[in-house]
C-alpha atoms as a PDB file:
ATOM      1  CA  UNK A   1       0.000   0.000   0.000  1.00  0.00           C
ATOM      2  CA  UNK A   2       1.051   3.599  -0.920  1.00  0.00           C
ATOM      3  CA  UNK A   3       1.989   5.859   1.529  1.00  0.00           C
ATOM      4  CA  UNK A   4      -0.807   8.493   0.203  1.00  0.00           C
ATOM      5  CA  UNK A   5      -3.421   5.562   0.132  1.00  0.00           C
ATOM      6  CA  UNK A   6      -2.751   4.768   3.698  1.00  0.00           C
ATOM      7  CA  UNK A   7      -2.331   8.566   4.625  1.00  0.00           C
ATOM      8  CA  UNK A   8      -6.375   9.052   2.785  1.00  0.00           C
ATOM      9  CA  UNK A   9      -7.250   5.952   4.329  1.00  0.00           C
ATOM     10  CA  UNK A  10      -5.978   7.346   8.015  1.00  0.00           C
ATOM     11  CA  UNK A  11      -8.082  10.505   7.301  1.00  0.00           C
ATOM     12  CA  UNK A  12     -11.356   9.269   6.306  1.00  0.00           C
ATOM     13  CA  UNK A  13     -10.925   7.048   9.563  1.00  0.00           C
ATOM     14  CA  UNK A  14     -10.733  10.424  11.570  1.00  0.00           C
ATOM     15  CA  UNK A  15     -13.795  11.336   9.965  1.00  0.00           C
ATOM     16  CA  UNK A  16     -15.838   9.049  10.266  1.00  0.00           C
ATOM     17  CA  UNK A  17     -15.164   8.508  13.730  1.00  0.00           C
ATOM     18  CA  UNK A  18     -16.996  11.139  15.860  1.00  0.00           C
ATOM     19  CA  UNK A  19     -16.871  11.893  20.021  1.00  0.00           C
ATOM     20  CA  UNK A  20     -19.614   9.898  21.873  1.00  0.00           C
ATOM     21  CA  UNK A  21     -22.373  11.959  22.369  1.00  0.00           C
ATOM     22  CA  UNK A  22     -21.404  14.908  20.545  1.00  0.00           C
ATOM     23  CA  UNK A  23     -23.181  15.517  16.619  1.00  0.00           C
ATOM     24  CA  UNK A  24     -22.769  18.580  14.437  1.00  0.00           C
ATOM     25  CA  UNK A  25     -25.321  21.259  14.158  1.00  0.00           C
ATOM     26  CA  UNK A  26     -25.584  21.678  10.570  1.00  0.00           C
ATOM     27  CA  UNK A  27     -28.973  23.830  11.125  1.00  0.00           C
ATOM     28  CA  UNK A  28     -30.717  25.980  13.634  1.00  0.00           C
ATOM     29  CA  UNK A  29     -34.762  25.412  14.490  1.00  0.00           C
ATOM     30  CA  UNK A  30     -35.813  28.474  12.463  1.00  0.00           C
ATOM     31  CA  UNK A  31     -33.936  27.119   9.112  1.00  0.00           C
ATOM     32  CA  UNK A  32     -35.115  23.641   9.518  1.00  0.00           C
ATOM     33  CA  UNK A  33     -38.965  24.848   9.887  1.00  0.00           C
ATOM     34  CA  UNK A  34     -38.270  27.285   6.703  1.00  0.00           C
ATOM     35  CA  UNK A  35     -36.492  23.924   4.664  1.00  0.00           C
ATOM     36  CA  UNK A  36     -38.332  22.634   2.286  1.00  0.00           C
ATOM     37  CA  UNK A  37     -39.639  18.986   3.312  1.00  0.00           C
ATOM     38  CA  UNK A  38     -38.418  16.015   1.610  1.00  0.00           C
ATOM     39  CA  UNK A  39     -41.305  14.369  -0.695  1.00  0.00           C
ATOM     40  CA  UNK A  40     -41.614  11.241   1.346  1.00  0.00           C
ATOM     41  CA  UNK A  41     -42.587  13.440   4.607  1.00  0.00           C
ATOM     42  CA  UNK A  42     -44.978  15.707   2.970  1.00  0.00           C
ATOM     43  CA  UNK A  43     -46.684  12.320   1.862  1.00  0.00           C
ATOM     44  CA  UNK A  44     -47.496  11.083   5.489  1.00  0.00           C
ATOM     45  CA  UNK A  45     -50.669  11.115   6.783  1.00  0.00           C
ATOM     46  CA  UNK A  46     -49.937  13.372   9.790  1.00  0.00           C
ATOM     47  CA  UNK A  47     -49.251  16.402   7.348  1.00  0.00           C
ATOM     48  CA  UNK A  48     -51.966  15.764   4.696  1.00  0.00           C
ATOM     49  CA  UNK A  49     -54.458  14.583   6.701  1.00  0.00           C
ATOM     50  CA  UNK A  50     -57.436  16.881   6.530  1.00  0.00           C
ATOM     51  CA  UNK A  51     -58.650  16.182   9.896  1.00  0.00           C
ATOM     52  CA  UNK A  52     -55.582  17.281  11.734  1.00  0.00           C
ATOM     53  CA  UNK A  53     -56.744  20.868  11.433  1.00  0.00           C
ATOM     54  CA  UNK A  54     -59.644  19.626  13.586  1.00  0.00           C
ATOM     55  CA  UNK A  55     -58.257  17.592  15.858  1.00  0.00           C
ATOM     56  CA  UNK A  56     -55.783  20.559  16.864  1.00  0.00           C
ATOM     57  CA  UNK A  57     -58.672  22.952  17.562  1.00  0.00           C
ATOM     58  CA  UNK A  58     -60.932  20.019  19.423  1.00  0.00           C
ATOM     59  CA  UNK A  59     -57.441  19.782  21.740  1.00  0.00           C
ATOM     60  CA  UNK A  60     -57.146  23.462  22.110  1.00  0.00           C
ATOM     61  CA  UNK A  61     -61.019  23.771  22.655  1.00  0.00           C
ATOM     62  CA  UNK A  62     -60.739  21.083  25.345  1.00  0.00           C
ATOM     63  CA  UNK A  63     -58.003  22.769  26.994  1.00  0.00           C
ATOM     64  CA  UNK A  64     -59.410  26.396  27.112  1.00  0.00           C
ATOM     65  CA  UNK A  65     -62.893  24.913  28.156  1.00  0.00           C
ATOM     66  CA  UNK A  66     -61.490  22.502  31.281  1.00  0.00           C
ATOM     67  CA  UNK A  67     -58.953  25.418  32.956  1.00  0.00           C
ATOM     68  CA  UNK A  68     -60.499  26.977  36.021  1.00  0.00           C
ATOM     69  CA  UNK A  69     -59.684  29.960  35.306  1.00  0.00           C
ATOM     70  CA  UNK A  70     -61.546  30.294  31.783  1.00  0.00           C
ATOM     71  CA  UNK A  71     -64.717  28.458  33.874  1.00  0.00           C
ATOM     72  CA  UNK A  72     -64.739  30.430  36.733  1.00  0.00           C
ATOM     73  CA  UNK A  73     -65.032  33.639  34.653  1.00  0.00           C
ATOM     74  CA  UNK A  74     -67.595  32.184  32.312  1.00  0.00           C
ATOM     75  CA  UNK A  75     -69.781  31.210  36.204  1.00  0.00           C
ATOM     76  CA  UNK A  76     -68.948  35.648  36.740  1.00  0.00           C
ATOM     77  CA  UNK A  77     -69.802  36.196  34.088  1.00  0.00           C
ATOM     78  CA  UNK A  78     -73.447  34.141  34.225  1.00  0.00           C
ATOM     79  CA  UNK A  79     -73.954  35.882  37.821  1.00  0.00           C
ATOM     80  CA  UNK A  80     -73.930  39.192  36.952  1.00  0.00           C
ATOM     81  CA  UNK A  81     -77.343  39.420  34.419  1.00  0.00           C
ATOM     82  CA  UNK A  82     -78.952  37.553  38.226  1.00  0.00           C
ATOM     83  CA  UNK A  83     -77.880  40.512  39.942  1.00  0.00           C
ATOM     84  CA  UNK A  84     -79.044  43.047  37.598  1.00  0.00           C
ATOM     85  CA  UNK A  85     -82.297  40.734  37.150  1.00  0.00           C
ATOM     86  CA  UNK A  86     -82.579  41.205  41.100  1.00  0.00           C
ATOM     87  CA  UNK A  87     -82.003  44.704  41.441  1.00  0.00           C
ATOM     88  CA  UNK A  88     -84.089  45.805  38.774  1.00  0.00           C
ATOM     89  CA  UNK A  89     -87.127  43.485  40.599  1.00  0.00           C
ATOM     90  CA  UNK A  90     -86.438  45.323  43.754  1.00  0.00           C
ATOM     91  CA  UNK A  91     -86.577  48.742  42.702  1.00  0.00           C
ATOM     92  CA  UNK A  92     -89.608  48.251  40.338  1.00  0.00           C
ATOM     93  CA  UNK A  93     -92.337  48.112  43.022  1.00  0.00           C
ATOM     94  CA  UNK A  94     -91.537  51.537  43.918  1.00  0.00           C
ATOM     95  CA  UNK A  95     -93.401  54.633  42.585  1.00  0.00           C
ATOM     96  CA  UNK A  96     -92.142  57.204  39.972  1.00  0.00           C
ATOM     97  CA  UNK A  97     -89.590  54.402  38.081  1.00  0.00           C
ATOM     98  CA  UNK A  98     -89.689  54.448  34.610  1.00  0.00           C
ATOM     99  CA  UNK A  99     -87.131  54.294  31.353  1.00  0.00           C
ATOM    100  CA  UNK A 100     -85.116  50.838  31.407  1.00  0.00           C
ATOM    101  CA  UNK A 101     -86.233  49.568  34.632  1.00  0.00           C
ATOM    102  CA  UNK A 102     -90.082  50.085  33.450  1.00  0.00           C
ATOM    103  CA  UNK A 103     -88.861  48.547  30.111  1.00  0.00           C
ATOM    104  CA  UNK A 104     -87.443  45.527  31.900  1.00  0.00           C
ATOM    105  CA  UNK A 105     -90.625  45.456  34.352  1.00  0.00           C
ATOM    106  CA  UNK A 106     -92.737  44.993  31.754  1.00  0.00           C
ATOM    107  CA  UNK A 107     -91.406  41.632  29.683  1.00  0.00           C
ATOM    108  CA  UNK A 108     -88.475  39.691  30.476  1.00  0.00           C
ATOM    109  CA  UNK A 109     -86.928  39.410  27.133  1.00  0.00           C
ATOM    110  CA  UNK A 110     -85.687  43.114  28.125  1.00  0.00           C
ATOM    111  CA  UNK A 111     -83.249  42.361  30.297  1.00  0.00           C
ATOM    112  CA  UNK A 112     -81.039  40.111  28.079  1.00  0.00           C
ATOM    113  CA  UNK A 113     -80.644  43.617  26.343  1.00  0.00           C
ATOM    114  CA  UNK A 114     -79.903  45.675  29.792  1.00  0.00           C
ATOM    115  CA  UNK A 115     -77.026  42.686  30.371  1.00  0.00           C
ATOM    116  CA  UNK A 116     -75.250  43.299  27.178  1.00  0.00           C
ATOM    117  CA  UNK A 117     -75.169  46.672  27.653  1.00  0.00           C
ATOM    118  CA  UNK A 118     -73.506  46.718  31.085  1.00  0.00           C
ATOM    119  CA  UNK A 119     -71.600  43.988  30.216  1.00  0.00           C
ATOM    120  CA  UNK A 120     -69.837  44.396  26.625  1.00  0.00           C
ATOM    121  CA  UNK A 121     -68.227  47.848  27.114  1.00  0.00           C
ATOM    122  CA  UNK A 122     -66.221  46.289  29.778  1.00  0.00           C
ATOM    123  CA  UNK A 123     -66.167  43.233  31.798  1.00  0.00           C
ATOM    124  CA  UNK A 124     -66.914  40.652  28.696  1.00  0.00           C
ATOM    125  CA  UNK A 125     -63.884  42.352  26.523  1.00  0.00           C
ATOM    126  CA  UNK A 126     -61.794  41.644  29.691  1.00  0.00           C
ATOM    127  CA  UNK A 127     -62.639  37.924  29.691  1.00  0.00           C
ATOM    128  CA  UNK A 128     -62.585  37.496  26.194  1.00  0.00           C
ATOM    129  CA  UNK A 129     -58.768  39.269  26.480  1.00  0.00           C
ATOM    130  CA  UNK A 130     -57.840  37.070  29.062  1.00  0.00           C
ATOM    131  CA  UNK A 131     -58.326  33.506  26.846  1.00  0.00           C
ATOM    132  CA  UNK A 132     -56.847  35.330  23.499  1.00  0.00           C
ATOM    133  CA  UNK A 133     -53.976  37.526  24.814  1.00  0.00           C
ATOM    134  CA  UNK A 134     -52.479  34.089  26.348  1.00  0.00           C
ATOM    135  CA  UNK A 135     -52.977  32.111  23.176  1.00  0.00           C
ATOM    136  CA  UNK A 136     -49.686  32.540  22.152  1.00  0.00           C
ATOM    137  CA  UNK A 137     -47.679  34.280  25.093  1.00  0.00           C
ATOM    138  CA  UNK A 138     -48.895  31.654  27.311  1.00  0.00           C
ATOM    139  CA  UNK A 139     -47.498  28.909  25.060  1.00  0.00           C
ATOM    140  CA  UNK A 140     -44.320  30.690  25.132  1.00  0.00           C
ATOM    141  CA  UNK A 141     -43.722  31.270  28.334  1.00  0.00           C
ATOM    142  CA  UNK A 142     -44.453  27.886  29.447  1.00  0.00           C
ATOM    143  CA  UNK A 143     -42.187  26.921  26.799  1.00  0.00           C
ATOM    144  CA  UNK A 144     -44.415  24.618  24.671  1.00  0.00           C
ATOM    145  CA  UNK A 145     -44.678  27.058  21.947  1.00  0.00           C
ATOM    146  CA  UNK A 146     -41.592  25.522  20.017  1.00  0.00           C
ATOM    147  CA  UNK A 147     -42.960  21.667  20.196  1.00  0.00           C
ATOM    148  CA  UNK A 148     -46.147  22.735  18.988  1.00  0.00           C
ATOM    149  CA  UNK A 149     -44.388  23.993  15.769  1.00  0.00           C
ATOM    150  CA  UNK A 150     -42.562  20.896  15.533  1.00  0.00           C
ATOM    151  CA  UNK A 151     -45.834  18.956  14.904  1.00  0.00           C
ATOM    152  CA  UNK A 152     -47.174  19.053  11.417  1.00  0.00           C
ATOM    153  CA  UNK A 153     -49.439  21.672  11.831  1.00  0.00           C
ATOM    154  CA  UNK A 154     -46.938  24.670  11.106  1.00  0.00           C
ATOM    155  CA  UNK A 155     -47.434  28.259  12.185  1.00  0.00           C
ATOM    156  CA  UNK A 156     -49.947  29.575  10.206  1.00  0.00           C
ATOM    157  CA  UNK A 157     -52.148  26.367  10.912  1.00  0.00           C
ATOM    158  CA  UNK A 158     -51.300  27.230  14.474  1.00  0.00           C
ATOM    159  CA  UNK A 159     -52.371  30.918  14.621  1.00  0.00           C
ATOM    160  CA  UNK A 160     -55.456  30.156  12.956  1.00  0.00           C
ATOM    161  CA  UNK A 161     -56.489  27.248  15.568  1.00  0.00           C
ATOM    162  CA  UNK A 162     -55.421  29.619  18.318  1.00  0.00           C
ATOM    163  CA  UNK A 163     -57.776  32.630  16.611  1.00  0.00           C
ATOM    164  CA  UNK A 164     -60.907  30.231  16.349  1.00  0.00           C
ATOM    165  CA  UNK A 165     -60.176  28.827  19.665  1.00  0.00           C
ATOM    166  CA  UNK A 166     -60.672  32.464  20.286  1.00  0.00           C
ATOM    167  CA  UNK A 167     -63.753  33.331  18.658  1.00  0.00           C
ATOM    168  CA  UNK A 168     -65.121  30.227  20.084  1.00  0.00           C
ATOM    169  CA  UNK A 169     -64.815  31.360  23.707  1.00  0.00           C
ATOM    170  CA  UNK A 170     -65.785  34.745  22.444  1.00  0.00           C
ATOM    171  CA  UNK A 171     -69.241  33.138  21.645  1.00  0.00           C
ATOM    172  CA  UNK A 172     -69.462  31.382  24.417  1.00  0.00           C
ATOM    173  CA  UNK A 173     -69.592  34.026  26.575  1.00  0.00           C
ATOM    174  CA  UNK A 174     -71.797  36.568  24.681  1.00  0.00           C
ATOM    175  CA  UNK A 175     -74.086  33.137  24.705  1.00  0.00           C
ATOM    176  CA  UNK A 176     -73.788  32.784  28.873  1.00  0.00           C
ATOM    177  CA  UNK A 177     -74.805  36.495  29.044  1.00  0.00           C
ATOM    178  CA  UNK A 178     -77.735  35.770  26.814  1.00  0.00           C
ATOM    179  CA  UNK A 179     -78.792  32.652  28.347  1.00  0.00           C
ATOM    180  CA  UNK A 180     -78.263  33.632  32.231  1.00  0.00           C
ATOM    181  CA  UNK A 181     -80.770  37.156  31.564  1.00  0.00           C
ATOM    182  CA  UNK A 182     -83.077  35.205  29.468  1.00  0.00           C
ATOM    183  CA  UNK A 183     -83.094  32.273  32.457  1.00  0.00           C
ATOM    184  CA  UNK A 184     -83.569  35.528  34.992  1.00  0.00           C
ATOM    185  CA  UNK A 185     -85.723  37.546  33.078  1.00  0.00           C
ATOM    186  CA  UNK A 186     -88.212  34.513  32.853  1.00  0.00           C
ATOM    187  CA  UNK A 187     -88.660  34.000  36.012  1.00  0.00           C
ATOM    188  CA  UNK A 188     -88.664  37.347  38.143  1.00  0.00           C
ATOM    189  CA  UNK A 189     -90.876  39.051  35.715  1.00  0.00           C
ATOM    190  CA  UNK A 190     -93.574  38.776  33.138  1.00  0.00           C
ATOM    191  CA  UNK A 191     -93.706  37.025  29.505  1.00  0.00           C
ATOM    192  CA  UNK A 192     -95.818  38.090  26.467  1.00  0.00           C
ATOM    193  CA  UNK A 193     -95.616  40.468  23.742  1.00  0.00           C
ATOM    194  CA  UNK A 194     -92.106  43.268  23.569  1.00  0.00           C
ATOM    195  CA  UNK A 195     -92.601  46.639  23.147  1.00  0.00           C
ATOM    196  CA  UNK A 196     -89.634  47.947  21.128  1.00  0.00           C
ATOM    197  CA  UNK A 197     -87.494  51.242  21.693  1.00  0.00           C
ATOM    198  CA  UNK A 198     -89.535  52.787  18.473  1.00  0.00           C
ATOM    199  CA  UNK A 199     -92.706  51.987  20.609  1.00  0.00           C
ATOM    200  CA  UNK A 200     -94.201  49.049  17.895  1.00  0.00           C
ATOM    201  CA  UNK A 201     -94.801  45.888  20.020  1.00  0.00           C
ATOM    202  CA  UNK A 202     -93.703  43.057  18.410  1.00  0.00           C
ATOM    203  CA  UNK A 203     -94.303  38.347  19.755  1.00  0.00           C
ATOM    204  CA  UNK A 204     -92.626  36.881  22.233  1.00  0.00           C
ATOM    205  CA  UNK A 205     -91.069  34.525  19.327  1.00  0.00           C
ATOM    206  CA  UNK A 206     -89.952  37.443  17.773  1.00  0.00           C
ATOM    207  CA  UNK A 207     -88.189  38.965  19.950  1.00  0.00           C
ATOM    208  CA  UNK A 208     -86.318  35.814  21.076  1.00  0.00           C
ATOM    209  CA  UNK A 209     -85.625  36.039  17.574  1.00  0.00           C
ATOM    210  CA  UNK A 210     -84.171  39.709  17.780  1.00  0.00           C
ATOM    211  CA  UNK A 211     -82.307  37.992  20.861  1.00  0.00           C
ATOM    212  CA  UNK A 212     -80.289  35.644  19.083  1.00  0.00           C
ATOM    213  CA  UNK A 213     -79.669  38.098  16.058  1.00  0.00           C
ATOM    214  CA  UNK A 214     -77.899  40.675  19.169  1.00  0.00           C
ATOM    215  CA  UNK A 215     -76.207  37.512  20.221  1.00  0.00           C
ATOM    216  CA  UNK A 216     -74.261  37.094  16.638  1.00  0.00           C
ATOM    217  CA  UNK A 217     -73.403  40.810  16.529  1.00  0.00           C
ATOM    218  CA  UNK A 218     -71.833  41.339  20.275  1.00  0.00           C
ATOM    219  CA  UNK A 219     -70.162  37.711  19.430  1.00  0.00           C
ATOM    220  CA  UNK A 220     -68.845  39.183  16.508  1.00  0.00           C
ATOM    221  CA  UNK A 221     -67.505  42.273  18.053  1.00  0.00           C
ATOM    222  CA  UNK A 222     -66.001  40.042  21.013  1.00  0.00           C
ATOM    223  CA  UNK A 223     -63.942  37.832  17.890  1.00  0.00           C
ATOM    224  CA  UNK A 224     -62.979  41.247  16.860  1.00  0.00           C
ATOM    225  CA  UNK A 225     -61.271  42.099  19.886  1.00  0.00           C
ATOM    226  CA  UNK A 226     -59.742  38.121  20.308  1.00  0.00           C
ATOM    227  CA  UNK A 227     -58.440  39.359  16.972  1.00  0.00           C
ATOM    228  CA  UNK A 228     -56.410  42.313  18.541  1.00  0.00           C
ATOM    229  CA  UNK A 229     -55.399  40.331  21.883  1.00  0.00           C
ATOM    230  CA  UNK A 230     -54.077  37.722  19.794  1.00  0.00           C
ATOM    231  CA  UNK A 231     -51.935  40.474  17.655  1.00  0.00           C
ATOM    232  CA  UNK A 232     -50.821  41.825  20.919  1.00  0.00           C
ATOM    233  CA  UNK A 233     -50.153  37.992  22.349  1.00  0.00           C
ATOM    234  CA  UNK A 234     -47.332  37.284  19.072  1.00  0.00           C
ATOM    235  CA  UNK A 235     -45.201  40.575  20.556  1.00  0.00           C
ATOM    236  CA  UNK A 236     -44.124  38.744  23.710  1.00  0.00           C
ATOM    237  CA  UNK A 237     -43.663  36.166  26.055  1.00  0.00           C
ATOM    238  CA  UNK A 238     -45.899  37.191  28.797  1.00  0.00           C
ATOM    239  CA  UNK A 239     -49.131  36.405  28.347  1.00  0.00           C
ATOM    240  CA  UNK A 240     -50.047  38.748  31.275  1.00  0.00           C
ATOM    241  CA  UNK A 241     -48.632  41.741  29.428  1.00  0.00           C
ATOM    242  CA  UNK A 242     -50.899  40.702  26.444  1.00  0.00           C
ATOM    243  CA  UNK A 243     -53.788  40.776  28.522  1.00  0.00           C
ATOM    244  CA  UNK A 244     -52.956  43.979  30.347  1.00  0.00           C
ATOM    245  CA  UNK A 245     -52.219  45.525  27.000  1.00  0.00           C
ATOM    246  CA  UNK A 246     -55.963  44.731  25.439  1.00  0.00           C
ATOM    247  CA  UNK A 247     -57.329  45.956  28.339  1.00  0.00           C
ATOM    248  CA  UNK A 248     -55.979  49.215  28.589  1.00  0.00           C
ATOM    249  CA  UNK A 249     -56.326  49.607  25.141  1.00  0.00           C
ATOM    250  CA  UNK A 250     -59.825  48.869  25.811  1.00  0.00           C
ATOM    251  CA  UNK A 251     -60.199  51.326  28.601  1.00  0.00           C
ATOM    252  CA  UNK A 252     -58.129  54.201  25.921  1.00  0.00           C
ATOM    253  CA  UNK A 253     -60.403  54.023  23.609  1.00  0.00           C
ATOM    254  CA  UNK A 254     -63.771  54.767  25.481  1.00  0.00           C
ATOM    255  CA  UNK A 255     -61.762  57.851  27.844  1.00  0.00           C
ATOM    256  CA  UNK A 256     -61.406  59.011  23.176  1.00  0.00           C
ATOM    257  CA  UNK A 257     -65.261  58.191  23.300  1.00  0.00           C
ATOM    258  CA  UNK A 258     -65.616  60.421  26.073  1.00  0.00           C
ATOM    259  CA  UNK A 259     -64.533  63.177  24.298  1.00  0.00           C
ATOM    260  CA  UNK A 260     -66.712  65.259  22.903  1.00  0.00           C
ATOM    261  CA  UNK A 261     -63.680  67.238  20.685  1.00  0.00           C
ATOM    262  CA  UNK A 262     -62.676  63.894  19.472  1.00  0.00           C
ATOM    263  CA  UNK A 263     -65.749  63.171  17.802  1.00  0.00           C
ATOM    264  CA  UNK A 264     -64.456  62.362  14.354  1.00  0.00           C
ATOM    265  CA  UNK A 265     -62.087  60.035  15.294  1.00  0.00           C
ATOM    266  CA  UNK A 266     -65.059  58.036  17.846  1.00  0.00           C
ATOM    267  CA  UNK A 267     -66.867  55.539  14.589  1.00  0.00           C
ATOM    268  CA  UNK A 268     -62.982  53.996  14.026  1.00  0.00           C
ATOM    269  CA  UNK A 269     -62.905  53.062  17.888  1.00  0.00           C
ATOM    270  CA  UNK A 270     -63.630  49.418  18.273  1.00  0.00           C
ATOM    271  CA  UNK A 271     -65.714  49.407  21.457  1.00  0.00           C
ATOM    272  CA  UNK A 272     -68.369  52.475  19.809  1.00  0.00           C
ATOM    273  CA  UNK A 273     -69.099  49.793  17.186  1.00  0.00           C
ATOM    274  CA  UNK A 274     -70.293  47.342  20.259  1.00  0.00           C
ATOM    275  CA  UNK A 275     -73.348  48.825  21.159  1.00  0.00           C
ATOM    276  CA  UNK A 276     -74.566  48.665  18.377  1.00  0.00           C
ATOM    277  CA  UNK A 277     -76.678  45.501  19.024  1.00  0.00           C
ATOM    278  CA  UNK A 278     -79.807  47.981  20.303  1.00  0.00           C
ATOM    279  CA  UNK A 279     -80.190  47.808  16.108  1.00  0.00           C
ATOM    280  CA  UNK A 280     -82.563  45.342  16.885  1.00  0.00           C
ATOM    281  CA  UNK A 281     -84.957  46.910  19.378  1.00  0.00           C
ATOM    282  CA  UNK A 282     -86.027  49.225  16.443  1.00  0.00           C
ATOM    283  CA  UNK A 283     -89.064  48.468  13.621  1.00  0.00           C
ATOM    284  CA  UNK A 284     -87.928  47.628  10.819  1.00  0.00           C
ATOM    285  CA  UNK A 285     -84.069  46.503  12.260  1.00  0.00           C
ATOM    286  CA  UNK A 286     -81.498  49.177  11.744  1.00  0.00           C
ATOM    287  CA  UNK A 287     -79.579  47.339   9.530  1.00  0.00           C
ATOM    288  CA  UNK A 288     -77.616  49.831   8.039  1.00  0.00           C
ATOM    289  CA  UNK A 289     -76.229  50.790  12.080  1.00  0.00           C
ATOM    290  CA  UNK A 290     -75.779  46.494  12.115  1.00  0.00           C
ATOM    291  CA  UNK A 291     -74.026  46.293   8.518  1.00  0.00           C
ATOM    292  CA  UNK A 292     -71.359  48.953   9.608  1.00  0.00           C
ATOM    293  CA  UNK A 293     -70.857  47.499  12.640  1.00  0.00           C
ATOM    294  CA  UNK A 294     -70.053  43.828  10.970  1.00  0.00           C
ATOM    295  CA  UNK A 295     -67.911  45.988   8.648  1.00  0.00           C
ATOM    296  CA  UNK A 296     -65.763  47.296  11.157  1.00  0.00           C
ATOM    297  CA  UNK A 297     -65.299  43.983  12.906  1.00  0.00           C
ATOM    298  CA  UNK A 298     -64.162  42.188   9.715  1.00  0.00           C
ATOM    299  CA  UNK A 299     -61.718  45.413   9.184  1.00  0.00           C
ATOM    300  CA  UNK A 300     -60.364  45.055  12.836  1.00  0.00           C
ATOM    301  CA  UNK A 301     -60.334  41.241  12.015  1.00  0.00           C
ATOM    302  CA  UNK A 302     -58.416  41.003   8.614  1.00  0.00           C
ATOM    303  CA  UNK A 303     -55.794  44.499  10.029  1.00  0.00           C
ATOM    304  CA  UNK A 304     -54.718  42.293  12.856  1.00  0.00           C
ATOM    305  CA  UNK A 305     -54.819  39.172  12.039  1.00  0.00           C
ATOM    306  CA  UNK A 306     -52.329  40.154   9.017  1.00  0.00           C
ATOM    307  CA  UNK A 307     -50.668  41.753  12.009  1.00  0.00           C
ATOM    308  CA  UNK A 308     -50.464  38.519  13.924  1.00  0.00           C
ATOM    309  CA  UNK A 309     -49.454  36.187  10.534  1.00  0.00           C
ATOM    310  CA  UNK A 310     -46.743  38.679  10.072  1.00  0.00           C
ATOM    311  CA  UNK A 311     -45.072  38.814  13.378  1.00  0.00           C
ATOM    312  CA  UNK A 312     -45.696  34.881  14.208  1.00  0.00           C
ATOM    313  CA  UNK A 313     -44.250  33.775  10.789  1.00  0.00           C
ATOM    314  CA  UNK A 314     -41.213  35.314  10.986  1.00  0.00           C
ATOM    315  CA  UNK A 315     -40.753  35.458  14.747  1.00  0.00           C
ATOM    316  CA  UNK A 316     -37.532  33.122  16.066  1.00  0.00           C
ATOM    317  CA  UNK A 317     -38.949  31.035  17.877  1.00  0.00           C
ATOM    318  CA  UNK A 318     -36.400  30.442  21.097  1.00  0.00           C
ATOM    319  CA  UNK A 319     -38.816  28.902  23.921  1.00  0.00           C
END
């Protein structure tokens, strides 16, 4: 043998062998999520499957639905129309009370409306914030953000099970409100025919009807703002900070409201599109006042959801 055949011979020996327990990083995480996948693992089930967009969301639906914390504020939540319900039955046997409390007085469907309008200016955007500003922050700072990429699903998958997740929760509690004044309503005062803000009465079916339609649009508005926490939730790793951030925001924009020399900047606030609901205590149904509330949701929607795709995409993902 040659001495520069034994010489290569001696080298590819070095090579090949390697220290125990040590291999070489050829890649970091963020360029082996970016690199394109091999044929024969885009091909498994796991990544085509069509299902596994559902089965993610069913998992994150299960876990938002089962944490204390998300239950307990939906139970607040449901306790607050009794207390109105009971306050309202208290103070209507006395003389000389009219406007709202007459209104809810006289038919019970009324006070499903009173609810959502204490309710959605404040203390349901705060619960609804509190389930979407942690979707991602929370993930990250328990450090389980980066082995939920490394499943098939992929970030933008991810986002969008984290946003419907959202939306989801939003509904449910703009349908708790709803259901815990209608439960109230029922039994502390009378059923029959509703007498509507524009002073045309209208059935009982009817307006349970015109209760479900102000359900849909103060859901929608509540998805609108899950759509903002969630933005908020991709800029850090503190889900608290998220939350804090959506609420003061919140808080911001109705001291604007307040404002009477900041009138022409009030219709792009989110929350003045919120109210909007009492569309539907009017004959015919302001639909025009409902349309361009819808419109500004789906505006608030697509702006920061982009904003959320955006950041999350191309965010390095270290915990």
């Amino acid at each position: 043998m040659s001495t520069a055949d034994a010489t290569a011979g001696a080298t590819a020996g070095t090579r090949a062998r390697r220290t125990p327990g040590l291999v070489p990083v050829k890649e970091t995480l963020r360029s082996a999520e970016r690199r394109p996948r091999h044929p024969a693992e885009r091909g498994t089930p796991a990544a085509r499957s069509p299902w596994s967009f559902w089965r993610l969301l069913r998992s994150e639906l299960g876990l938002t639905f089962r944490r204390p914390r998300n239950l307990l504020m939906l139970a607040a939540l449901g306790v607050v129309p009794v207390v109105i319900g009971v306050a309202l039955r208290v103070v209507a046997g006395e003389d000389g009370m009219g406007g709202i409390i007459e209104d809810v007085a006289g038919n019970s469907l009324m006070l499903t409306f009173v609810s959502f309008s204490f309710l959605v200016l404040l203390l349901m955007p705060v619960v609804v914030s509190v389930v979407a500003g942690d979707s991602i922050a929370g993930e990250a700072g328990a450090g389980t953000l980066r082995y939920l990429l490394a499943a098939p699903a992929g970030r933008t998958r991810l986002l969008a099970v984290k946003y419907l997740n959202a939306v989801v929760f939003a509904y449910a509690v703009t349908a708790v409100v709803a259901l815990s004044a209608l439960a109230t309503g029922l039994a502390l005062f009378p059923a029959g025919d509703v007498t509507l803000l524009s002073g045309t009465t209208i059935s009982m079916g009817e307006g349970l009807l015109r209760i479900v339609i102000a359900v849909g649009y103060v859901g929608a508005g509540m998805a609108a703002l899950a759509a903002v926490a969630l933005a908020l939730s991709t800029f850090t790793e503190v889900s608290i900070g998220a939350i804090a951030a959506t609420i003061v925001l919140i808080i911001v924009c109705q001291v604007l409201r307040a404002i009477p020399e900041l009138g022409e900047i009030t219709p792009y606030l989110l929350p003045t599109r919120f109210t909007n609901f009492d569309a539907v205590l009017r004959d015919p149904v302001d639909t025009a006042a409902l349309g361009e509330g819808l419109l500004a949701f789906g505006a608030y929607i697509v702006l920061f959801g982009s904003i959320a795709w955006a950041r999350f995409s191309g965010k390095d993902i270290t915990s």
